[in-house]
C-alpha atoms as a PDB file:
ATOM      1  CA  UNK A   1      -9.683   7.810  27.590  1.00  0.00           C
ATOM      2  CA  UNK A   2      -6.524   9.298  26.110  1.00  0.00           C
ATOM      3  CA  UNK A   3      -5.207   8.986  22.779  1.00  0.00           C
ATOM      4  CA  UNK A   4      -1.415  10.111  21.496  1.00  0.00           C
ATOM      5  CA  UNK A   5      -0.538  10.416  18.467  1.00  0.00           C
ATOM      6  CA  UNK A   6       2.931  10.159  16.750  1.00  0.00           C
ATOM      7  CA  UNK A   7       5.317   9.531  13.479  1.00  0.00           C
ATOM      8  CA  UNK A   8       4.296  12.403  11.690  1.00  0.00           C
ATOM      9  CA  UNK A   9       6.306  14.648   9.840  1.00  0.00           C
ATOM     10  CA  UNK A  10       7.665  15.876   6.098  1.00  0.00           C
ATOM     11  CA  UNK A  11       8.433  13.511   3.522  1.00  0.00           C
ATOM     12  CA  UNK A  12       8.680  13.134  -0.384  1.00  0.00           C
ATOM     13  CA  UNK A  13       6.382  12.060  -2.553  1.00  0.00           C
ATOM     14  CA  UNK A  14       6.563   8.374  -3.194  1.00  0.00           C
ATOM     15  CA  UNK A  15       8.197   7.568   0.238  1.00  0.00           C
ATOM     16  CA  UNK A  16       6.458   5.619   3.626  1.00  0.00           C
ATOM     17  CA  UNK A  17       5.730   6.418   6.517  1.00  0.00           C
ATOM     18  CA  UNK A  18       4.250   5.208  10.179  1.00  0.00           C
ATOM     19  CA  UNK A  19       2.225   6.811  12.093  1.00  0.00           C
ATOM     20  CA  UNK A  20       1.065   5.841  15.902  1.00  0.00           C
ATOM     21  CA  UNK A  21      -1.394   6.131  18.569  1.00  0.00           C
ATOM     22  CA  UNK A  22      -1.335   5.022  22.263  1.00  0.00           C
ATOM     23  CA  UNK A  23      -4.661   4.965  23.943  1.00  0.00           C
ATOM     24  CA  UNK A  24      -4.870   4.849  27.410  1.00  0.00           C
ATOM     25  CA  UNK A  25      -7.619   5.222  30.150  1.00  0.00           C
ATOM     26  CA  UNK A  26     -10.814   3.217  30.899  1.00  0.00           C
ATOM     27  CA  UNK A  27     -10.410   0.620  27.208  1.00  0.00           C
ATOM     28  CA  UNK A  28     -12.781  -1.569  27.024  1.00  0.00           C
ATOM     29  CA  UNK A  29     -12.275  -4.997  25.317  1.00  0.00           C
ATOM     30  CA  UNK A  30     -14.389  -4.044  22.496  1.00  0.00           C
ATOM     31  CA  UNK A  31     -13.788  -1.067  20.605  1.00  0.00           C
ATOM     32  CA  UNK A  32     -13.336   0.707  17.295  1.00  0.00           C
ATOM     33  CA  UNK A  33     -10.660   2.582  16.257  1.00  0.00           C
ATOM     34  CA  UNK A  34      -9.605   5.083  13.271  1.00  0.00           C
ATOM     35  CA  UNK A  35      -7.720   7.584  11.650  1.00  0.00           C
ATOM     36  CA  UNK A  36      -8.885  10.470  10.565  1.00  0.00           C
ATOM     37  CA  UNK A  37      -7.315  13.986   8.827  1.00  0.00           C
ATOM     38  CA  UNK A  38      -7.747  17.216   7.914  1.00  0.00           C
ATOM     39  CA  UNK A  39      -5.956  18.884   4.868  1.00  0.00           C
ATOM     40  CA  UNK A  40      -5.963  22.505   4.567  1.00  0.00           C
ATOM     41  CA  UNK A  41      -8.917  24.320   3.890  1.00  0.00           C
ATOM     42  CA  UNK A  42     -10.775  20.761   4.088  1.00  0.00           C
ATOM     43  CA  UNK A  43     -13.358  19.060   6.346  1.00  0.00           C
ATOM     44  CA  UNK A  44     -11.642  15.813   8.319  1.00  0.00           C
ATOM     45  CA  UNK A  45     -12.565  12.707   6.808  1.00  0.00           C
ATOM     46  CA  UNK A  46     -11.820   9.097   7.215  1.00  0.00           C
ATOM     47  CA  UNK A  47      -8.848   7.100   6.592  1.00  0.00           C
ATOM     48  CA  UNK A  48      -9.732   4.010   7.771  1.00  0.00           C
ATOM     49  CA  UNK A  49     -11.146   2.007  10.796  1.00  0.00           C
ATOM     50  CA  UNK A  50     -10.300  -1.390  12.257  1.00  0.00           C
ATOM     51  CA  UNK A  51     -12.433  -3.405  14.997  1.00  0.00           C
ATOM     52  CA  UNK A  52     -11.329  -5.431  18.061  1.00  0.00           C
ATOM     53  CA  UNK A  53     -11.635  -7.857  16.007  1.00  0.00           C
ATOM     54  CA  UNK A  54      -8.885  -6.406  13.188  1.00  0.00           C
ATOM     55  CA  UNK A  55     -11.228  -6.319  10.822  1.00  0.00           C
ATOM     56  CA  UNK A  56     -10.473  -3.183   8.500  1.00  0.00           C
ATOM     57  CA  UNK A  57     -12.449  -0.434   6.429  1.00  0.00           C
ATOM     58  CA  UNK A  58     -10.596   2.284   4.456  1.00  0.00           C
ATOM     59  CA  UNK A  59     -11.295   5.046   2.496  1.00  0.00           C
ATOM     60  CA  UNK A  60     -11.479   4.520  -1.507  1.00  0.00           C
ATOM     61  CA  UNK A  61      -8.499   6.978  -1.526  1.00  0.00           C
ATOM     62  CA  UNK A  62      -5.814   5.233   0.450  1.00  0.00           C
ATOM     63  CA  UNK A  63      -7.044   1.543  -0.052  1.00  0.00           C
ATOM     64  CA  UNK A  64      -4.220  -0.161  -1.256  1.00  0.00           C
ATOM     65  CA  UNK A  65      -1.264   2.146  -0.139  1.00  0.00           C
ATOM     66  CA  UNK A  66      -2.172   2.420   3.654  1.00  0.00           C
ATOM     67  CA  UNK A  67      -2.639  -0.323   5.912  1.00  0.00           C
ATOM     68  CA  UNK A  68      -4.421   0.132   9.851  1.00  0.00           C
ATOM     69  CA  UNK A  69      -3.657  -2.367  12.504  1.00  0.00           C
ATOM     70  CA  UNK A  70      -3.502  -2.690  16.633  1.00  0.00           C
ATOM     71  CA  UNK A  71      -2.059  -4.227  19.004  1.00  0.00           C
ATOM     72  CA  UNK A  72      -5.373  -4.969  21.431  1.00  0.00           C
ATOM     73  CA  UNK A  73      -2.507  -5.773  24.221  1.00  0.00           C
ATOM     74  CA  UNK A  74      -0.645  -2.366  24.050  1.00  0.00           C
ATOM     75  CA  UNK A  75      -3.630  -0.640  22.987  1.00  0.00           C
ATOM     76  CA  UNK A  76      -1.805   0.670  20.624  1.00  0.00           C
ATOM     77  CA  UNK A  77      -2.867   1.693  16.753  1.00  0.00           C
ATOM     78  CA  UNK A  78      -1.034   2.223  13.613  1.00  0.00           C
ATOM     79  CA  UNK A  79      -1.094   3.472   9.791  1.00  0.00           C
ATOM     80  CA  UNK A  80       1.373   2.402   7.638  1.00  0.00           C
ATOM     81  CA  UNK A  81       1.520   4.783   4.576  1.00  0.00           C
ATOM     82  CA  UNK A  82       3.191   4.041   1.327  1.00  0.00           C
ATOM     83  CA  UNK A  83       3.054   5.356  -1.922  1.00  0.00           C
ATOM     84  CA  UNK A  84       2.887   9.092  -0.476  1.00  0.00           C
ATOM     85  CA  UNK A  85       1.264  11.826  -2.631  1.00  0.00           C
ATOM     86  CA  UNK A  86       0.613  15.546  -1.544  1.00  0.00           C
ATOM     87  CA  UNK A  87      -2.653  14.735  -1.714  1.00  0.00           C
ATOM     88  CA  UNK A  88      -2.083  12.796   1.608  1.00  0.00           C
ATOM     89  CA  UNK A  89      -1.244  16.207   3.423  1.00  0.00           C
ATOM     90  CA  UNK A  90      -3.095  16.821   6.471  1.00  0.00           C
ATOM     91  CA  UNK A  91      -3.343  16.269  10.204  1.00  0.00           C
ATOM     92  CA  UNK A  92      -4.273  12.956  10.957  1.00  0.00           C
ATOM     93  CA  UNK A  93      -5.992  12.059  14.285  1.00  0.00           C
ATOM     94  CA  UNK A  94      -6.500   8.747  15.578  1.00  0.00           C
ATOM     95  CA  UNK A  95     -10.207   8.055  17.098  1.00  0.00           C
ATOM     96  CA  UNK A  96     -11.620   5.601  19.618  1.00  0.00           C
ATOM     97  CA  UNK A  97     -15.168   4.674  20.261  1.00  0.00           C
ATOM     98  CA  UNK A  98     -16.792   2.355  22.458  1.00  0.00           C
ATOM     99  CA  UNK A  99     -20.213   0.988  23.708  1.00  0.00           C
ATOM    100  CA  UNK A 100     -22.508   4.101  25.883  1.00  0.00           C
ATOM    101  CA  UNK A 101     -19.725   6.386  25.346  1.00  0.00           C
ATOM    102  CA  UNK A 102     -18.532   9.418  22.959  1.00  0.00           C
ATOM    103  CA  UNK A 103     -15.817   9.006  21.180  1.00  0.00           C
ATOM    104  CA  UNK A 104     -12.524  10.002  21.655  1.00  0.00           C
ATOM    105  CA  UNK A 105     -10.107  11.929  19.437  1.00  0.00           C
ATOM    106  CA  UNK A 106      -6.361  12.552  19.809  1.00  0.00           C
ATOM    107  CA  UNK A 107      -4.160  16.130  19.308  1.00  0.00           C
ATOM    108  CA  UNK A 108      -3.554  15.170  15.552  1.00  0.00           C
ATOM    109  CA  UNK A 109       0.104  14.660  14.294  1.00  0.00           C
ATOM    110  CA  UNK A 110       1.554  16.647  10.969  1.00  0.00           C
ATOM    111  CA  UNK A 111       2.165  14.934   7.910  1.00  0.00           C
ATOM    112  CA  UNK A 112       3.579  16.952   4.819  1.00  0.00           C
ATOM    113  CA  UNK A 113       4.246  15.186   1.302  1.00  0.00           C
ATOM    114  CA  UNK A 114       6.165  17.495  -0.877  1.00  0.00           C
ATOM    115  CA  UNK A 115       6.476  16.667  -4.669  1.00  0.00           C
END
């Protein structure tokens, strides 16, 4: 399994942004995927998760201003951001994990919020 992020990149405080992930390989039908990120001089931590089944989870500090979804067809995943806050800088990483298996994580994609 392969995972690719993109959309990052540097934006103001306030403003949206999109990020993406294509996942290719041996994908089974069910699955769970994430995002994840690392901010400087910080351990990675969840974003937020979403089954097969779109059913969501998100961490206390985005809920509300980001939103995960997938496209099971394209095996593709997003992250809509809103709302912006420096806070939010990091390297974000989508993740994939599946039945018997490891999971999977991508190269991580830049985003910078400046105030």
């Amino acid at each position: 399994v392969q995972l690719q992020a993109s959309g990052g990149g540097l934006v103001q405080a306030g403003t949206s942004l999109r990020l993406s992930c294509a996942a290719s390989g041996s994908i089974r039908s069910i699955n769970l995927m994430g995002w994840y990120r690392r901010a400087p001089g910080k351990e990675r931590e969840l974003v937020a998760t979403i089954t097969t089944g779109h059913y969501t989870n998100y961490a206390d500090s985005v809920e509300g201003r980001f939103t995960i979804s997938r496209d099971n067809d394209k095996n593709m995943l997003y992250l809509q951001m809103s709302n912006l806050m420096p806070a939010d800088t990091a390297v974000y990483y989508c993740h994939l994990v599946q039945s018997g298996q490891r999971g999977y994580w991508g190269q991580g994609t830049q985003v910078t919020v400046s105030s």
